[in-house]
N, C-alpha and C. Protein backbone atom coordinates (compact mmCIF):
# COMPACT_ATOMS: atom_id res chain seq x y z
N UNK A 1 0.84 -1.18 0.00
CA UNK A 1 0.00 0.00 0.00
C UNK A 1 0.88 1.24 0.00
N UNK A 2 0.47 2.33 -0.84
CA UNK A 2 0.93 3.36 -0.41
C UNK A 2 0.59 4.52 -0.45
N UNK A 3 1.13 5.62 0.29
CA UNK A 3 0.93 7.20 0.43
C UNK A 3 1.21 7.94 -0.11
N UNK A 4 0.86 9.16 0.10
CA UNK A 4 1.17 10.28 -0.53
C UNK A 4 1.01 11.54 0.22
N UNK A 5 1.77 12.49 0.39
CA UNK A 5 2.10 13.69 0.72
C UNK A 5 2.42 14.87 0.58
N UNK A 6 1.60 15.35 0.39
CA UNK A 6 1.81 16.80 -0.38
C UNK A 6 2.15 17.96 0.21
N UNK A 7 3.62 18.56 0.35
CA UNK A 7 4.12 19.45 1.55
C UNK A 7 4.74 20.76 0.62
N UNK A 8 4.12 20.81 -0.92
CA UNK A 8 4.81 22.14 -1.56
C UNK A 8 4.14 23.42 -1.24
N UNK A 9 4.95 23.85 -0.61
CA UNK A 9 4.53 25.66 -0.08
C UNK A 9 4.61 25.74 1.37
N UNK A 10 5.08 24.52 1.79
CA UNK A 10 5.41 24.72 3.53
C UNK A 10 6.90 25.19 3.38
N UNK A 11 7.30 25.57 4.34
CA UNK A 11 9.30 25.30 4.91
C UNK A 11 9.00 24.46 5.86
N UNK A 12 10.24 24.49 5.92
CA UNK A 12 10.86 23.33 7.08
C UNK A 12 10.46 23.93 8.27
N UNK A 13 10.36 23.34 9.54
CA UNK A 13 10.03 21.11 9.27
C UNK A 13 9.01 20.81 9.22
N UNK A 14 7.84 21.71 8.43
CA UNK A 14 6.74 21.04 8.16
C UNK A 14 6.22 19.71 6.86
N UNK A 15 7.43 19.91 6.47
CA UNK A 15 7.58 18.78 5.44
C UNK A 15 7.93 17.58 6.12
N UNK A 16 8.95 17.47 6.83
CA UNK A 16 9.60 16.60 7.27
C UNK A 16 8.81 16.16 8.14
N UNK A 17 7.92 16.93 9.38
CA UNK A 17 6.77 16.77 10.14
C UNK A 17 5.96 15.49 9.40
N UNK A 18 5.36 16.34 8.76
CA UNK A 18 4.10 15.03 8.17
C UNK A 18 4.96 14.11 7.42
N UNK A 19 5.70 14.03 6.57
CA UNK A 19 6.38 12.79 6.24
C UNK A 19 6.43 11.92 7.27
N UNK A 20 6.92 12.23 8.21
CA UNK A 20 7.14 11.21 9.60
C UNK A 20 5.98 10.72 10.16
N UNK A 21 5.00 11.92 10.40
CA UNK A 21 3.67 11.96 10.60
C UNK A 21 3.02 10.62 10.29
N UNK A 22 3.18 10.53 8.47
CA UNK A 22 2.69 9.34 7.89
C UNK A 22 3.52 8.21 7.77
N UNK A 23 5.04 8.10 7.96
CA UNK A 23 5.38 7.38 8.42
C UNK A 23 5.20 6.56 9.92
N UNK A 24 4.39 7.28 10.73
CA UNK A 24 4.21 6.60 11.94
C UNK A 24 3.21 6.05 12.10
N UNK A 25 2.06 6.29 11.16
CA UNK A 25 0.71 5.56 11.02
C UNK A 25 1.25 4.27 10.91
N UNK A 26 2.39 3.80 9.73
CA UNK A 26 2.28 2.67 9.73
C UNK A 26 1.47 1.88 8.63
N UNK A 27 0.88 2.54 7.92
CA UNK A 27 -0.19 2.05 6.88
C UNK A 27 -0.06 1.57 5.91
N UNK A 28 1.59 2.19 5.31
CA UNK A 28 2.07 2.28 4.01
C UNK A 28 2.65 1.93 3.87
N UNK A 29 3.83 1.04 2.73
CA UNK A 29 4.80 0.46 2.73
C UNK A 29 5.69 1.52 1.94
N UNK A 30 5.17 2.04 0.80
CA UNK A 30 5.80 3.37 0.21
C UNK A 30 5.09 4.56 0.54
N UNK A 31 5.79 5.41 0.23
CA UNK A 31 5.12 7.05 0.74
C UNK A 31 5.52 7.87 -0.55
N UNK A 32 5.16 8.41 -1.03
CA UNK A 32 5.65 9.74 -2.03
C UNK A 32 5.40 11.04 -1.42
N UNK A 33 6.33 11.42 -1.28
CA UNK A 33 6.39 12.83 -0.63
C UNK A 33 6.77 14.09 -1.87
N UNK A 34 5.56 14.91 -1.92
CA UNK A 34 6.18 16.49 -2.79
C UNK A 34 6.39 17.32 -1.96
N UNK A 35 7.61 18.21 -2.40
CA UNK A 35 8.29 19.34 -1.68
C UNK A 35 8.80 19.98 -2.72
N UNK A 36 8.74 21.56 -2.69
CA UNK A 36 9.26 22.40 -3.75
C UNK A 36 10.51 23.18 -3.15
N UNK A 37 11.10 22.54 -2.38
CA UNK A 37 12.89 23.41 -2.18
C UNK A 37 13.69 22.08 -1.75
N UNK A 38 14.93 22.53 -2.04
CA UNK A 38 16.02 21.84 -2.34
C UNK A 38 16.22 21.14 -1.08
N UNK A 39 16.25 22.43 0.25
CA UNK A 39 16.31 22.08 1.62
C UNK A 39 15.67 21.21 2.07
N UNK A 40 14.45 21.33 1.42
CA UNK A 40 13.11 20.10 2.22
C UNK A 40 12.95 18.70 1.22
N UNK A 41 13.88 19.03 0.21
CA UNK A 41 14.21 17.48 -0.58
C UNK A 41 15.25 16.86 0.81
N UNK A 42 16.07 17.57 1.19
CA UNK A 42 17.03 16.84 1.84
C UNK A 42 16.74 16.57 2.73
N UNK A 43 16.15 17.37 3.53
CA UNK A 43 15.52 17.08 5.27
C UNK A 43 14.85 16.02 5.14
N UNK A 44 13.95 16.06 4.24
CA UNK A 44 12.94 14.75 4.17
C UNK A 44 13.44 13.68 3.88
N UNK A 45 14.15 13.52 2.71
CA UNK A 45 15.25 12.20 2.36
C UNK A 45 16.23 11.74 4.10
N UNK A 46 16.76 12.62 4.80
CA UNK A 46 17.39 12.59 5.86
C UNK A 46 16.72 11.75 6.70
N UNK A 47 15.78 12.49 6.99
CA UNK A 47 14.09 12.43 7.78
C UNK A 47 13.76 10.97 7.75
N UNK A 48 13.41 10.18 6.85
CA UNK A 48 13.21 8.86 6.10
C UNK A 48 14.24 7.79 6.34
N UNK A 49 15.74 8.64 6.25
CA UNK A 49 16.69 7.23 6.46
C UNK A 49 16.65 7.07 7.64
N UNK A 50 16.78 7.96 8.22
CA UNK A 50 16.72 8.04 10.21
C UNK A 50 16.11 6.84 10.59
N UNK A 51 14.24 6.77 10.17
CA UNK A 51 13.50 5.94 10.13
C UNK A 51 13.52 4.65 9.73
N UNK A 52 14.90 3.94 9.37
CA UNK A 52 14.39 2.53 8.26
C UNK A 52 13.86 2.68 7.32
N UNK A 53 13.82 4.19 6.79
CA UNK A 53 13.31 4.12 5.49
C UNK A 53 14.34 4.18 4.11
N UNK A 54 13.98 3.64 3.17
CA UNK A 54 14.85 3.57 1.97
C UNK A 54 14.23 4.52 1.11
N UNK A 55 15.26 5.60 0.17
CA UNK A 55 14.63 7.01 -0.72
C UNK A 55 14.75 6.07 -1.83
N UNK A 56 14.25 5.49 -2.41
CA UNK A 56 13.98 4.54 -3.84
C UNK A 56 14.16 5.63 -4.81
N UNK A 57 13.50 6.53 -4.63
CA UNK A 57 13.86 7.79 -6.20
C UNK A 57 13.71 9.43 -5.99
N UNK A 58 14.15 9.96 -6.44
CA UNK A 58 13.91 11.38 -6.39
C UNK A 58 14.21 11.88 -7.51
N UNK A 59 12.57 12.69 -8.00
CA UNK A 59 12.77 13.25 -9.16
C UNK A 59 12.28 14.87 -9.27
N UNK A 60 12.56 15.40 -10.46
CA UNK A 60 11.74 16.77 -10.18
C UNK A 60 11.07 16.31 -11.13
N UNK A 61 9.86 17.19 -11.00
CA UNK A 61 8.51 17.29 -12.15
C UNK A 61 7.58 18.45 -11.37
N UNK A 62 7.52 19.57 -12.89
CA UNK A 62 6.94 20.65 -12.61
C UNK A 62 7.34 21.94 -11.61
N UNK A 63 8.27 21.72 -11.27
CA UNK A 63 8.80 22.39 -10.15
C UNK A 63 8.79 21.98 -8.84
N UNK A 64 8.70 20.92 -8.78
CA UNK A 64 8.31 20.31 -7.36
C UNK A 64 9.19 18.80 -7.13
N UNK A 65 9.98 18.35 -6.48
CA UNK A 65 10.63 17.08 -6.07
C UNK A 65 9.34 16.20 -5.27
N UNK A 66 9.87 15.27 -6.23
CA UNK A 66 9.03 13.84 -5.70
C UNK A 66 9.75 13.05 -5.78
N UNK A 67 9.57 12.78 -3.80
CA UNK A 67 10.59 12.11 -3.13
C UNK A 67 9.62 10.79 -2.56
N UNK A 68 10.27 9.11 -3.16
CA UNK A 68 9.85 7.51 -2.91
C UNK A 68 10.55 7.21 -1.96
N UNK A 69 9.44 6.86 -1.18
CA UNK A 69 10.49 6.52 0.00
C UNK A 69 9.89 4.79 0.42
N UNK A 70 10.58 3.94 0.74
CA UNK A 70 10.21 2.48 1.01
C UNK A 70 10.16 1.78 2.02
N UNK A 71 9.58 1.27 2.99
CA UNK A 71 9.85 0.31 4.09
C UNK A 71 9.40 -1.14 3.55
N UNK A 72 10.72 -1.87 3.58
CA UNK A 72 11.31 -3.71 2.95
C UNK A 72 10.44 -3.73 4.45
C-alpha cells in the first residue's frame, strides 16, 4: 500500500513533520512525498533514512521534487 504527501509551499520542518507523521501511522509500505525546495528534498530524504526508510527515487517534475520513500 501506499501514500502520498503533499508538503509544496510549507518550509521546514513542516515537510519533514508530516512525512514522519505518515510514516508513523504505519499504513504504508511506500510514501511519495512532494516538496518544492532543495532544503526540504534533503531534510525529508534525511528524515526517512533516520526511520528505516529507503529514498527509492527522487525526481523533479513541474517544479516540485518527488521524493519515494520504502519500508522492505
Amino acid at each position: 500500500m501506499s501514500a502520498k504527501v503533499d508538503a509544496r509551499g510549507l518550509s521546514c520542518p513542516q515537510p519533514v513533520l508530516m512525512a514522519l507523521n505518515e510514516i508513523k501511522t504505519g499504513t504504508a509500505n511506500e510514501i511519495e512525498i512532494l516538496v518544492d525546495t532543495e532544503t526540504s528534498k534533503e531534510n525529508v530524504s534525511r528524515a526517512a533514512t533516520s526511520q528505516d526508510w529507503k529514498v527509492t527515487d527522487v525526481s523533479e517534475e513541474g517544479g516540485a521534487y518527488k521524493i519515494t520513500i520504502r519500508k522492505d
